[in-house]
Protein backbone atom coordinates (compact mmCIF):
# COMPACT_ATOMS: atom_id res chain seq x y z
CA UNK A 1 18.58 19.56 23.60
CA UNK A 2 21.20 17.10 23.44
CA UNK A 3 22.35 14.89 26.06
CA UNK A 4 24.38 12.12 27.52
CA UNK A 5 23.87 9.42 29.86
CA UNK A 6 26.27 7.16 31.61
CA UNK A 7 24.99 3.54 32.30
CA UNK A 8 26.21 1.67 35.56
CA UNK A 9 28.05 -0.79 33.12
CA UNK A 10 30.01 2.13 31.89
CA UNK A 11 27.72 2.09 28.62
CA UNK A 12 27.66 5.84 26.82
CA UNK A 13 23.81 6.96 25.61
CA UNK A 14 24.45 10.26 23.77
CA UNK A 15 20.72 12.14 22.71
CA UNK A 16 21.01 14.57 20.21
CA UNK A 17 17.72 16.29 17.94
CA UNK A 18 15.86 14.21 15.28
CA UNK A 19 16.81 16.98 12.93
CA UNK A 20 20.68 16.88 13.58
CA UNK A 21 20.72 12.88 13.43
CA UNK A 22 19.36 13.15 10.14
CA UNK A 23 21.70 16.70 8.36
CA UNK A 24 24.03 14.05 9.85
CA UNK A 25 22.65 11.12 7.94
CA UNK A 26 23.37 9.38 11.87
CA UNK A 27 21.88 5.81 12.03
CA UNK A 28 21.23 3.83 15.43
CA UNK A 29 24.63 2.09 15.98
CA UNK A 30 26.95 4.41 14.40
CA UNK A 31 30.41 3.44 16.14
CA UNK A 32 31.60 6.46 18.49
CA UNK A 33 34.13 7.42 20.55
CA UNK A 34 33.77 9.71 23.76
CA UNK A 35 36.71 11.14 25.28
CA UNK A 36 37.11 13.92 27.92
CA UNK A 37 37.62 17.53 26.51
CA UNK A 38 39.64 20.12 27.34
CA UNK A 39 37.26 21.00 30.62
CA UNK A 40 36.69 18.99 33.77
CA UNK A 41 32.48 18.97 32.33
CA UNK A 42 33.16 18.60 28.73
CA UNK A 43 32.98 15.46 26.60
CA UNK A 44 33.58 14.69 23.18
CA UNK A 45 31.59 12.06 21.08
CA UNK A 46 33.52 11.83 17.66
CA UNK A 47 31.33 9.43 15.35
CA UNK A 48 33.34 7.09 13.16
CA UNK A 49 32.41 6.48 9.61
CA UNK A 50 33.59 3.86 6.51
């Protein structure tokens, strides 16, 4: 189940499956952006790549 946590520093910690990170080809310290969705509860995490 995917998840995110918010640090005190502000710092963004965004869980997602083992499976999904890799049909993603996702390695630790992909650069991402988070912004606030459309709803007051929804966030979303837009990964950037070269």
């Amino acid at each position: 189940m995917p998840s995110i946590q918010l640090s005190k520093t502000g710092v963004f910690s965004v869980n997602i499956p083992i499976r999904v990170a890799r049909s993603l080809k996702l390695q630790k310290g992909k650069k991402t952006t988070v912004r606030k969705g459309k709803n007051s509860n929804e966030l979303i995490v837009t990964i950037e790549r070269n």
